[in-house]
PDB file of N, CA and C in Angstrom:
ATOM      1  N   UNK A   1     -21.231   0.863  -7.023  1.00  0.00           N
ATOM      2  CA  UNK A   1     -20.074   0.970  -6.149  1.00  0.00           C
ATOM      3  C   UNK A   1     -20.138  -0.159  -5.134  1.00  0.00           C
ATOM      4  N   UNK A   2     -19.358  -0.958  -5.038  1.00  0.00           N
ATOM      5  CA  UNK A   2     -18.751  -1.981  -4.018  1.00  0.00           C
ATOM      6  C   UNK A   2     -18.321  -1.481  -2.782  1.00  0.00           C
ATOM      7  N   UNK A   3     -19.319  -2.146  -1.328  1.00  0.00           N
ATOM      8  CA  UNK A   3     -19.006  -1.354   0.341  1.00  0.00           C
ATOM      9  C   UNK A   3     -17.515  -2.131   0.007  1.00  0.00           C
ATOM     10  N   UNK A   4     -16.525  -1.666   1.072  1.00  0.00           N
ATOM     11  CA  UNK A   4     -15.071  -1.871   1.015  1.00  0.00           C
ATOM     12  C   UNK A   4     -15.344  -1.836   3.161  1.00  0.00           C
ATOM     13  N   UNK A   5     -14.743  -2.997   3.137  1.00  0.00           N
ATOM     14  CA  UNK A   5     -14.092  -3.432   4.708  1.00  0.00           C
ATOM     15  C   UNK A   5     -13.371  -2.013   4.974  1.00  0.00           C
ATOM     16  N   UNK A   6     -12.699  -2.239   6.388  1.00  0.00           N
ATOM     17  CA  UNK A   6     -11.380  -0.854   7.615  1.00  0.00           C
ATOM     18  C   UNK A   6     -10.757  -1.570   6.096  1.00  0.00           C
ATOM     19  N   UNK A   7     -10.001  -2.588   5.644  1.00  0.00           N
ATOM     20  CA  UNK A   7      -8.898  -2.485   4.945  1.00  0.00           C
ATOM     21  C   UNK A   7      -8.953  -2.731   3.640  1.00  0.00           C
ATOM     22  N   UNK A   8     -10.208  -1.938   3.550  1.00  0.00           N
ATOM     23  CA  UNK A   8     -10.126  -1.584   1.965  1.00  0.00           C
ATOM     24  C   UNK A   8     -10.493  -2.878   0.560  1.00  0.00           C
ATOM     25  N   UNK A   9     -10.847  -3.858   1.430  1.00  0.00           N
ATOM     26  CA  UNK A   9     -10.658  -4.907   0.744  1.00  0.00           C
ATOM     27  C   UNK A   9     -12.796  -4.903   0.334  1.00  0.00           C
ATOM     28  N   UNK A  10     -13.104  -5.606  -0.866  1.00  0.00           N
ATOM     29  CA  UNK A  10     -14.147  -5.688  -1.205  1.00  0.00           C
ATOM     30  C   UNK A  10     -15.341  -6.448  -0.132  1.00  0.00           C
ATOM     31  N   UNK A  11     -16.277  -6.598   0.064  1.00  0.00           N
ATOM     32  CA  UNK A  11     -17.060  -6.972   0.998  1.00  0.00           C
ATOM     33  C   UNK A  11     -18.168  -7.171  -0.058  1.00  0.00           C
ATOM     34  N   UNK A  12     -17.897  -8.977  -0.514  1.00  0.00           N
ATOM     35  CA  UNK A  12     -18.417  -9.837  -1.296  1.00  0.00           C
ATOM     36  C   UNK A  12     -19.100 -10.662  -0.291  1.00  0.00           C
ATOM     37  N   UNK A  13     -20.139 -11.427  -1.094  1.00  0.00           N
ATOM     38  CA  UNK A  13     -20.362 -12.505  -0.477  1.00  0.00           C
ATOM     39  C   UNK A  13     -20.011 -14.162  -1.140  1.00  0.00           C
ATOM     40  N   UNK A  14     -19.585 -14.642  -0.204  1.00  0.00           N
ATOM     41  CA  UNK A  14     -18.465 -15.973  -0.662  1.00  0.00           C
ATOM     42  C   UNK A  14     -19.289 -16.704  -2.107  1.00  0.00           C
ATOM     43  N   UNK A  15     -20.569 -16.594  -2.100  1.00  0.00           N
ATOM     44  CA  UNK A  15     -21.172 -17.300  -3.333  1.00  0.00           C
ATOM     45  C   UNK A  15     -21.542 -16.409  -4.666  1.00  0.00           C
ATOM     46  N   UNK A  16     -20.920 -14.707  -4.589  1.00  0.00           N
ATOM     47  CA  UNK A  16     -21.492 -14.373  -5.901  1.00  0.00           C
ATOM     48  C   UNK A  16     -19.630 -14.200  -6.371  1.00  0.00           C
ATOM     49  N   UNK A  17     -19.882 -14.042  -7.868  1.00  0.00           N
ATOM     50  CA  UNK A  17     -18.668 -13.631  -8.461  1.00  0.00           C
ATOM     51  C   UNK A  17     -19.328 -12.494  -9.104  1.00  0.00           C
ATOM     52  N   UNK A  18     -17.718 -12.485  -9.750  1.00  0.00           N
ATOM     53  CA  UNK A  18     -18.162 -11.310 -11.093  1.00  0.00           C
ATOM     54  C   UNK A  18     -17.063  -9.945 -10.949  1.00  0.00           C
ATOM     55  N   UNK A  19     -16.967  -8.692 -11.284  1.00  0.00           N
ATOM     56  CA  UNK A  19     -15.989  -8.117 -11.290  1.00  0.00           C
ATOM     57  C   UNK A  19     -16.218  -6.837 -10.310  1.00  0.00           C
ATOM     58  N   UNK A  20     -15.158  -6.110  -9.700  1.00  0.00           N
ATOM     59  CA  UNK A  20     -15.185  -5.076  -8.443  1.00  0.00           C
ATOM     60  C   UNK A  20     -14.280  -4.188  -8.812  1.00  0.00           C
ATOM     61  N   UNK A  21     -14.533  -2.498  -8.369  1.00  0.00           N
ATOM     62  CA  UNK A  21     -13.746  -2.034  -8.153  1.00  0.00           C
ATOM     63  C   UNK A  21     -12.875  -2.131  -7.050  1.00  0.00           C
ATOM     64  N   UNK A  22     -11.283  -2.313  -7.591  1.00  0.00           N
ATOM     65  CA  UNK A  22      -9.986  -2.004  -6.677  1.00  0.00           C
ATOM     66  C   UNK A  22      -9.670  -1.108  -6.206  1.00  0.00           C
ATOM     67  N   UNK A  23      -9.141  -0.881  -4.984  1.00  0.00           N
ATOM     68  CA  UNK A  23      -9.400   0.476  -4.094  1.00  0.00           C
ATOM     69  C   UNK A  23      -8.284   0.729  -4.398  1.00  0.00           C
ATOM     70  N   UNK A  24      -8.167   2.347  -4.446  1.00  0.00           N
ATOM     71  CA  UNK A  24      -7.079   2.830  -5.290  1.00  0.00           C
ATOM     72  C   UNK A  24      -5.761   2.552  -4.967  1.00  0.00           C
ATOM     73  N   UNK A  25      -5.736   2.052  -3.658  1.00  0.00           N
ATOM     74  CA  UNK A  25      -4.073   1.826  -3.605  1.00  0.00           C
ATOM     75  C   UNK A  25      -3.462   1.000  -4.515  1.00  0.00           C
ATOM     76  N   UNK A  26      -4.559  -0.427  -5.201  1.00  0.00           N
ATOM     77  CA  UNK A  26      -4.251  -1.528  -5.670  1.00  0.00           C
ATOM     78  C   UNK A  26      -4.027  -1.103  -7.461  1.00  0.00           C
ATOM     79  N   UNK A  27      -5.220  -0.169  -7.670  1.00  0.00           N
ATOM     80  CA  UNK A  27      -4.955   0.390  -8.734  1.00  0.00           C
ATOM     81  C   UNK A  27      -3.980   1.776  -9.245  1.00  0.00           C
ATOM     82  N   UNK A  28      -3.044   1.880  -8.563  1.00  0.00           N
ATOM     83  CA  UNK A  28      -2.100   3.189  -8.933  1.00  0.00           C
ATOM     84  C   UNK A  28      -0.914   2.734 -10.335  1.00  0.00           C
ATOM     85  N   UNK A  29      -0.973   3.060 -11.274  1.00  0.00           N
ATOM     86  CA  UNK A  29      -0.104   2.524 -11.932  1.00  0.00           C
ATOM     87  C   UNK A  29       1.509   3.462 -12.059  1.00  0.00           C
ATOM     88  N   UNK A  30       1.298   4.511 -10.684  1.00  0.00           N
ATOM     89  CA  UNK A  30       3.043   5.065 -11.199  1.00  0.00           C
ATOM     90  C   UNK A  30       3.791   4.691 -10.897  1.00  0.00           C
ATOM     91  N   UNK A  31       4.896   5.357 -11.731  1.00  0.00           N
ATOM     92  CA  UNK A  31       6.371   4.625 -11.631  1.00  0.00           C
ATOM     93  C   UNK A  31       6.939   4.859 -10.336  1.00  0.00           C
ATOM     94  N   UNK A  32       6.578   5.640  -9.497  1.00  0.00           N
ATOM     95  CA  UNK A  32       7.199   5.896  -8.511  1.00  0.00           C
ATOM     96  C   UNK A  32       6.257   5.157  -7.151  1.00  0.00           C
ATOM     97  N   UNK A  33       5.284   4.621  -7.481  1.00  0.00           N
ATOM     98  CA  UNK A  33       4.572   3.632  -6.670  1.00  0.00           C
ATOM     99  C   UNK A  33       5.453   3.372  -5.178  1.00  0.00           C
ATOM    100  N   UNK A  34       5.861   2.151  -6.129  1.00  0.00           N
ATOM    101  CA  UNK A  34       6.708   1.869  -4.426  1.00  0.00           C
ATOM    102  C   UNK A  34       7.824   2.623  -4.068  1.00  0.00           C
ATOM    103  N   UNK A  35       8.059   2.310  -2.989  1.00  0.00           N
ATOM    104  CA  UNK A  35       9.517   2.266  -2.505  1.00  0.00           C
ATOM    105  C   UNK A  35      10.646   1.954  -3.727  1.00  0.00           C
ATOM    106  N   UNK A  36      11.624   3.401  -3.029  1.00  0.00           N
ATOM    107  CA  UNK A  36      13.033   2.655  -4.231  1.00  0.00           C
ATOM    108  C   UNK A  36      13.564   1.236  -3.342  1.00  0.00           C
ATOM    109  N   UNK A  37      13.954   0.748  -4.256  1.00  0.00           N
ATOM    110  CA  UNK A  37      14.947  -0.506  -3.664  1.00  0.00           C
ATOM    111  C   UNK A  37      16.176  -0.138  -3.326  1.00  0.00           C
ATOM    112  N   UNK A  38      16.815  -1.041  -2.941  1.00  0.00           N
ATOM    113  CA  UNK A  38      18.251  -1.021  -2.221  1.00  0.00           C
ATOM    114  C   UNK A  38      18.323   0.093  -1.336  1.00  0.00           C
ATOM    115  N   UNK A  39      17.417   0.458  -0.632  1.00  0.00           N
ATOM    116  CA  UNK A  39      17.376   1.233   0.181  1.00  0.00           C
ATOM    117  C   UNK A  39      18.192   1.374   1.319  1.00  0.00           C
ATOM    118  N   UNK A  40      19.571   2.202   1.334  1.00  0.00           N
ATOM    119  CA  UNK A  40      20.101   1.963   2.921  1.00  0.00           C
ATOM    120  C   UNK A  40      19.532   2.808   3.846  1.00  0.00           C
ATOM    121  N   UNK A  41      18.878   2.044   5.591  1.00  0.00           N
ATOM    122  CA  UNK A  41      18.062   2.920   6.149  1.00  0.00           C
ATOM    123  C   UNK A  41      19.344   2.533   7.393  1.00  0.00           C
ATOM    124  N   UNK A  42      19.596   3.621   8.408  1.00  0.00           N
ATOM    125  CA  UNK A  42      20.354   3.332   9.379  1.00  0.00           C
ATOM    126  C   UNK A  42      19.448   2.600  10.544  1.00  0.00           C
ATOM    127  N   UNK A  43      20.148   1.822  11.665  1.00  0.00           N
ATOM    128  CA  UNK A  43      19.722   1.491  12.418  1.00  0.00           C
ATOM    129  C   UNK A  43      19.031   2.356  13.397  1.00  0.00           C
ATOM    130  N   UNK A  44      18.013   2.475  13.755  1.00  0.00           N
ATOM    131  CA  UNK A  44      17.147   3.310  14.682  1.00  0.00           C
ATOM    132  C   UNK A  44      16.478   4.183  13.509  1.00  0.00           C
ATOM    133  N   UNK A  45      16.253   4.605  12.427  1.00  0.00           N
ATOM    134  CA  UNK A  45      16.142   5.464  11.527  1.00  0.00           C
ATOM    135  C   UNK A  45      14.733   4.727  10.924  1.00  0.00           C
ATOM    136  N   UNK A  46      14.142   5.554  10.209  1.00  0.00           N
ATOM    137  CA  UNK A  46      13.399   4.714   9.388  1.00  0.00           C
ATOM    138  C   UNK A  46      12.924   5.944   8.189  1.00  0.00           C
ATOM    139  N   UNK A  47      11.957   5.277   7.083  1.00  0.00           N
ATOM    140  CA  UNK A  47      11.819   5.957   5.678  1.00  0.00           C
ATOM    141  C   UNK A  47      10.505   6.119   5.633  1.00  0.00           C
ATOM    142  N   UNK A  48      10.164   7.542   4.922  1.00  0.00           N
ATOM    143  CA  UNK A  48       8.671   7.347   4.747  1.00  0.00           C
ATOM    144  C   UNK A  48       8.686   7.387   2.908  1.00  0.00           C
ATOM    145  N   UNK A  49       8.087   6.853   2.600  1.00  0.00           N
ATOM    146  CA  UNK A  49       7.618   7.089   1.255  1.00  0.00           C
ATOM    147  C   UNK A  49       6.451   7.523   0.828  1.00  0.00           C
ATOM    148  N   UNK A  50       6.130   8.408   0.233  1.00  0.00           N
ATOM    149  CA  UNK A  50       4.433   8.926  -0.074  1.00  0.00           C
ATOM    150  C   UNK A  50       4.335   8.496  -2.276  1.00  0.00           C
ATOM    151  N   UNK A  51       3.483   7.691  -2.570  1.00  0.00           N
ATOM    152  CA  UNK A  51       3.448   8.121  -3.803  1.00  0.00           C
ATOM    153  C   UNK A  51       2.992   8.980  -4.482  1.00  0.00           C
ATOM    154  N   UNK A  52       3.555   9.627  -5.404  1.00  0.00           N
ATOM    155  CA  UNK A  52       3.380  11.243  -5.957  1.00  0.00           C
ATOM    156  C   UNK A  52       2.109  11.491  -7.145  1.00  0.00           C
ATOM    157  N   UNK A  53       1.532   9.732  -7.116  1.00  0.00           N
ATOM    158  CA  UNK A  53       0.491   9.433  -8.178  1.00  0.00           C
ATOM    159  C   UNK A  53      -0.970   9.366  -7.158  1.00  0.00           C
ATOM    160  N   UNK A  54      -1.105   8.771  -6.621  1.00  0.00           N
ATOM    161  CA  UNK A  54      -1.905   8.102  -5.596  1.00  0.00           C
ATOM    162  C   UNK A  54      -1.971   8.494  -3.689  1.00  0.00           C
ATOM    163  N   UNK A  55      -0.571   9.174  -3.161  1.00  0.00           N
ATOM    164  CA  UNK A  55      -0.581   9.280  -1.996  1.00  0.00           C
ATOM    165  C   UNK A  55      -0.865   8.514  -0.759  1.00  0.00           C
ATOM    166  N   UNK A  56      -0.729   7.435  -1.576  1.00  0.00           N
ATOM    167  CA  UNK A  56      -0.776   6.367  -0.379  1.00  0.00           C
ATOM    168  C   UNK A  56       0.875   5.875   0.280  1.00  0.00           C
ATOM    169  N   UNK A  57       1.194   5.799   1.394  1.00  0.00           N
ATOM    170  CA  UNK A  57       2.588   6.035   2.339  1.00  0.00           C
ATOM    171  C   UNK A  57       2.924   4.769   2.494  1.00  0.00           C
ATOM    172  N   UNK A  58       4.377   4.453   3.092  1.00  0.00           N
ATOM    173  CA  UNK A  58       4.752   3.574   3.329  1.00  0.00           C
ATOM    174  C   UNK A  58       5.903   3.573   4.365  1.00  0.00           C
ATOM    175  N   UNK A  59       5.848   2.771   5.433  1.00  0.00           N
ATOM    176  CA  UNK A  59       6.969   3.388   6.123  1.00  0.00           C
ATOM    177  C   UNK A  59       7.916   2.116   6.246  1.00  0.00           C
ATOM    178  N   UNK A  60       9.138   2.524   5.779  1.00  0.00           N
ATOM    179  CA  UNK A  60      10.248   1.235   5.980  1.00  0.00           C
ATOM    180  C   UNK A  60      11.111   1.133   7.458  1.00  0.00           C
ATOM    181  N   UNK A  61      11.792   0.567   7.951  1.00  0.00           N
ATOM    182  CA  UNK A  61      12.429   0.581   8.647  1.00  0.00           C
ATOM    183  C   UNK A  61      13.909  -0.315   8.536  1.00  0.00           C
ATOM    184  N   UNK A  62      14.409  -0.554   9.510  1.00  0.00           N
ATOM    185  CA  UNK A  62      15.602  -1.220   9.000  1.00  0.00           C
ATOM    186  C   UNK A  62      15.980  -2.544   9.903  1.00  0.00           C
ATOM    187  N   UNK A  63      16.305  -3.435   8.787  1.00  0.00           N
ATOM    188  CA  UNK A  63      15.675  -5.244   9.987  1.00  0.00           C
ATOM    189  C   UNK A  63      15.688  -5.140  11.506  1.00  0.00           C
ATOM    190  N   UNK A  64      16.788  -4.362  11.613  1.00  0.00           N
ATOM    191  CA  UNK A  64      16.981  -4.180  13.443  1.00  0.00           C
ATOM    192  C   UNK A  64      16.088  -3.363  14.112  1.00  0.00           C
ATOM    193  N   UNK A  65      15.553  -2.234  13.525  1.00  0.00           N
ATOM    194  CA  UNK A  65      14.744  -1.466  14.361  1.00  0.00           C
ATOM    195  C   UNK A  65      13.501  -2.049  14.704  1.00  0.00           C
ATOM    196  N   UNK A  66      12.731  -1.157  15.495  1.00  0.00           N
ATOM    197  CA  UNK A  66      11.466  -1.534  16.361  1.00  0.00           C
ATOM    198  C   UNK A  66      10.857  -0.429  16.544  1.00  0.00           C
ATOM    199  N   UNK A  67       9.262  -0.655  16.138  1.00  0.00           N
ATOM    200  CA  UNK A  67       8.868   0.667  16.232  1.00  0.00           C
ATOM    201  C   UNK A  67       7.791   0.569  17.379  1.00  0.00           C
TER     202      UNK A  67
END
């Protein structure tokens, strides 16, 4: 098992190679993964998305808002 960084990312050292496990967010293969597209979100409003494979979230907002 490969230590993993706060963001999940592998914690290599710059001179070895070779192959790692991907932390599961990177490896989820469902269809419902991301976010739908064309998403209309109102201004001040925003979206959560959870995937129903993996459970990893996502929160959208809309170009104008500020969170």
């Amino acid at each position: 098992m490969i230590a993993l960084d706060e963001a999940g990312m592998p914690l290599l050292a710059v001179s070895t190679g070779g192959s790692f496990d991907l932390p599961r967010w990177q490896s989820c293969a469902h269809p419902e993964h991301e976010p739908p597209g064309l998403l209309y979100i109102p201004a001040g409003q925003g979206y959560r998305h959870v995937c129903p494979g993996c459970g990893a979230a996502r929160v959208l907002t809309s170009p104008s808002s500020t969170l």
